[in-house]
Protein backbone atom coordinates (compact mmCIF):
# COMPACT_ATOMS: atom_id res chain seq x y z
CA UNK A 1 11.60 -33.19 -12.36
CA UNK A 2 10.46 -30.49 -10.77
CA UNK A 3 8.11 -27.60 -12.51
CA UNK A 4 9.25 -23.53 -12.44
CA UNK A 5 7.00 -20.70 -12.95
CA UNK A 6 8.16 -17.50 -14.14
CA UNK A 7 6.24 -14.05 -13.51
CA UNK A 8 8.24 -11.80 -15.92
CA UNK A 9 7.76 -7.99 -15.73
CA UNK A 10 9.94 -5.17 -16.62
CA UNK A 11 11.71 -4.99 -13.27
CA UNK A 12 11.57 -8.22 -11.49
CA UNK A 13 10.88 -11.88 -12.33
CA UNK A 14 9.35 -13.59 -9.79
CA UNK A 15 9.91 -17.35 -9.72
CA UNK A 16 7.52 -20.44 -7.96
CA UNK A 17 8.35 -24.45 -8.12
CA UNK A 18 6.13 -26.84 -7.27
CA UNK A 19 6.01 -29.26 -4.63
CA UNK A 20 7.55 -32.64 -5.00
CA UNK A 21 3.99 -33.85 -5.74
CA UNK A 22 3.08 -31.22 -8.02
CA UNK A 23 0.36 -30.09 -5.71
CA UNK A 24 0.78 -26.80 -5.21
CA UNK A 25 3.43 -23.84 -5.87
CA UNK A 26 5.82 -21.98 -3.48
CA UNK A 27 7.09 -18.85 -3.83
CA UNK A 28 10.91 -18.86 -4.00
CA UNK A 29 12.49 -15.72 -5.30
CA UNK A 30 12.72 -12.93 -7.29
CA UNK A 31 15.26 -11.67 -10.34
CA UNK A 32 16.08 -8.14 -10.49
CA UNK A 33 16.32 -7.68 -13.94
CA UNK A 34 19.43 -6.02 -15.37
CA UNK A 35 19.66 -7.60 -19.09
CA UNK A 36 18.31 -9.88 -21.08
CA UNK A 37 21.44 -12.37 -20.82
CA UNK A 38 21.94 -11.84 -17.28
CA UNK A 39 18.16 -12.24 -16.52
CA UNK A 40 18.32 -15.86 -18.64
CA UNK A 41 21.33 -16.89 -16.91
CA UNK A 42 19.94 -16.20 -13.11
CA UNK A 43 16.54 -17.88 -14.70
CA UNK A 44 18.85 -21.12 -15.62
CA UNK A 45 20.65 -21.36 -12.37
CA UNK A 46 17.22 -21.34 -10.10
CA UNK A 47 15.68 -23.97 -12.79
CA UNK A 48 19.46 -25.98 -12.15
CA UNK A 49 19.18 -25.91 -8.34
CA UNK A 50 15.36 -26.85 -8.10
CA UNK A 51 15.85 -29.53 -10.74
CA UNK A 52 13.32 -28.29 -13.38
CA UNK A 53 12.74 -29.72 -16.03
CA UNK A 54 9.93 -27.53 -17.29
CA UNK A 55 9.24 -23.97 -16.95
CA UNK A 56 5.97 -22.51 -16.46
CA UNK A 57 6.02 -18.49 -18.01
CA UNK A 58 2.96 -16.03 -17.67
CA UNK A 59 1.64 -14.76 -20.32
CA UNK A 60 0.55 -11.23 -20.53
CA UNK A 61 -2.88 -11.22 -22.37
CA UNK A 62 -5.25 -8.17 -22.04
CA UNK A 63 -7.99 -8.00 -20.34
CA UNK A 64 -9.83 -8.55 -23.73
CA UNK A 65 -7.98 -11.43 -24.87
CA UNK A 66 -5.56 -9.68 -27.22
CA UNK A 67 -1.93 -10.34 -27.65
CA UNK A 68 -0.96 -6.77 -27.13
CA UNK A 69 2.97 -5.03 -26.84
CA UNK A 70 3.62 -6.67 -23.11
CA UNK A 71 2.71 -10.44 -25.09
CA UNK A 72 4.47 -9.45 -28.19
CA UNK A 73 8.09 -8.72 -25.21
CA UNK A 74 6.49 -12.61 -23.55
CA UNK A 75 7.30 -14.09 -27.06
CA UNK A 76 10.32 -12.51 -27.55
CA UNK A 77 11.63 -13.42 -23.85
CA UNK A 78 10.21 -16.79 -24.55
CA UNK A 79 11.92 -17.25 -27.68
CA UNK A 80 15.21 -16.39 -26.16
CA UNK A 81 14.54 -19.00 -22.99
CA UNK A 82 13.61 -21.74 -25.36
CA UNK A 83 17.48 -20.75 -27.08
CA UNK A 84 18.92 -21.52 -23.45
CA UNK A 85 16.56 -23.79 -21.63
CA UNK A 86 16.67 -27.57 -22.75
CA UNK A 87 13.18 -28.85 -20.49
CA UNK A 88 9.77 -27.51 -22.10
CA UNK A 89 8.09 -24.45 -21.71
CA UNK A 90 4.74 -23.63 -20.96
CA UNK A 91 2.76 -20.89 -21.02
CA UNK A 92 -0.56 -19.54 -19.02
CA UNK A 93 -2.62 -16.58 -19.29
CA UNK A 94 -1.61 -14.46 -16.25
CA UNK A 95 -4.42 -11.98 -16.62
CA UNK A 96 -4.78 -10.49 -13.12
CA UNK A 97 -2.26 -12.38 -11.14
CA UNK A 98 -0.26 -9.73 -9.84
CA UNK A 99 -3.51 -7.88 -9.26
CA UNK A 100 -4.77 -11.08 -7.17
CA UNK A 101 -1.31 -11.11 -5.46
CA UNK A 102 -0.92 -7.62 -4.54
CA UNK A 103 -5.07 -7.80 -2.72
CA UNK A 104 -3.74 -10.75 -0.56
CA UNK A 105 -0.76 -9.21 0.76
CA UNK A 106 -2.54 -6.15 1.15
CA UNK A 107 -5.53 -8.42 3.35
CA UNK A 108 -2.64 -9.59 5.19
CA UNK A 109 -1.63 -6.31 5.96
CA UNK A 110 1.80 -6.62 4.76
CA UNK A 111 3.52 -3.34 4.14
CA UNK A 112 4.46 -1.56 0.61
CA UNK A 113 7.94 -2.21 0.84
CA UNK A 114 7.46 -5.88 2.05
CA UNK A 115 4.84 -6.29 -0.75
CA UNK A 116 6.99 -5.10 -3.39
CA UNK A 117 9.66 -7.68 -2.11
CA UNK A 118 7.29 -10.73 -2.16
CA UNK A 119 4.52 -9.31 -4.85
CA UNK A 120 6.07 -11.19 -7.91
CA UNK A 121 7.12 -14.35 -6.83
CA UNK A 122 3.68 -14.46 -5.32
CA UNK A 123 2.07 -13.75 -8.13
CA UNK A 124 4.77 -16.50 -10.41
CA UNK A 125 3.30 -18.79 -7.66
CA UNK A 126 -0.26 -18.01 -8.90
CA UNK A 127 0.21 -18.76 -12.30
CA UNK A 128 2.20 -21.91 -11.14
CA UNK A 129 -0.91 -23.15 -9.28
CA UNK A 130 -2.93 -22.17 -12.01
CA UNK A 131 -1.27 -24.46 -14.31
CA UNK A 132 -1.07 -27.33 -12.04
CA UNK A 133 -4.55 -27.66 -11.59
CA UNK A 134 -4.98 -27.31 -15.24
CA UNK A 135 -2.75 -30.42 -15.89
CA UNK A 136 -4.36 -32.12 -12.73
CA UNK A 137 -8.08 -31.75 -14.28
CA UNK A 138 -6.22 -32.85 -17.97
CA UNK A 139 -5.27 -36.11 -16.25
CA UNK A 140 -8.72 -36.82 -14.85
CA UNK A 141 -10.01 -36.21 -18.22
């Protein structure tokens, strides 16, 4: 089974999956979002044609560790993917991703447009790798 990571924001969801191996994360799309229902079912169709069986969701802690408004939306999205999704759910601070995402593209010299394209599946792919090395150093544990 293959692992999904979800970077949710208001307008897109960008979405990662792993390697076969679980190595590392690729970038793979992203969900404009429309509503709620709509966003799940779009969410549940990439998870049915990568095969995953778990899905990977950033989770939108401040800076100062607090669960603020944009965590208290996470749990409620959550909530409502856990209603739909059979496979488990994970979650991982995703403090800075996008940040981190948008300075490598920018290094790259990608453009604005083409950032804003690739910016959030990029960054769902950082929070993807994140938690695979997480579970990696858990296993040599």
């Amino acid at each position: 089974m293959t692992v999904m990571a979800l970077d949710v924001g208001s307008k897109r969801i960008g979405i990662a999956v792993a390697d076969p191996t679980a190595t590392f994360a690729l970038p793979v799309g992203t969900i404009e979002r429309t509503n709620l229902r709509r966003d799940l079912e779009t969410v549940l169709e990439f998870a049915a044609s990568y095969g995953a069986g778990e899905i990977v969701v950033g989770d939108p802690i401040s800076l100062t560790g607090e669960r603020g408004v944009a965590a208290q939306k996470m749990d409620a999205f959550v909530e409502q993917l856990a209603r739909v999704f059979s496979g488990e759910i994970h979650r991982v601070d995703e403090r800075l991703t996008t940040a981190q995402a948008t300075k490598t593209l920018i290094a790259a010299d990608v453009s604005r447009r083409k950032r804003r394209d690739v910016v959030d599946k990029m960054a769902a792919a950082l929070i993807l790798e994140s938690f695979l090395a997480r579970r990696g150093r858990d296993a040599r544990s």
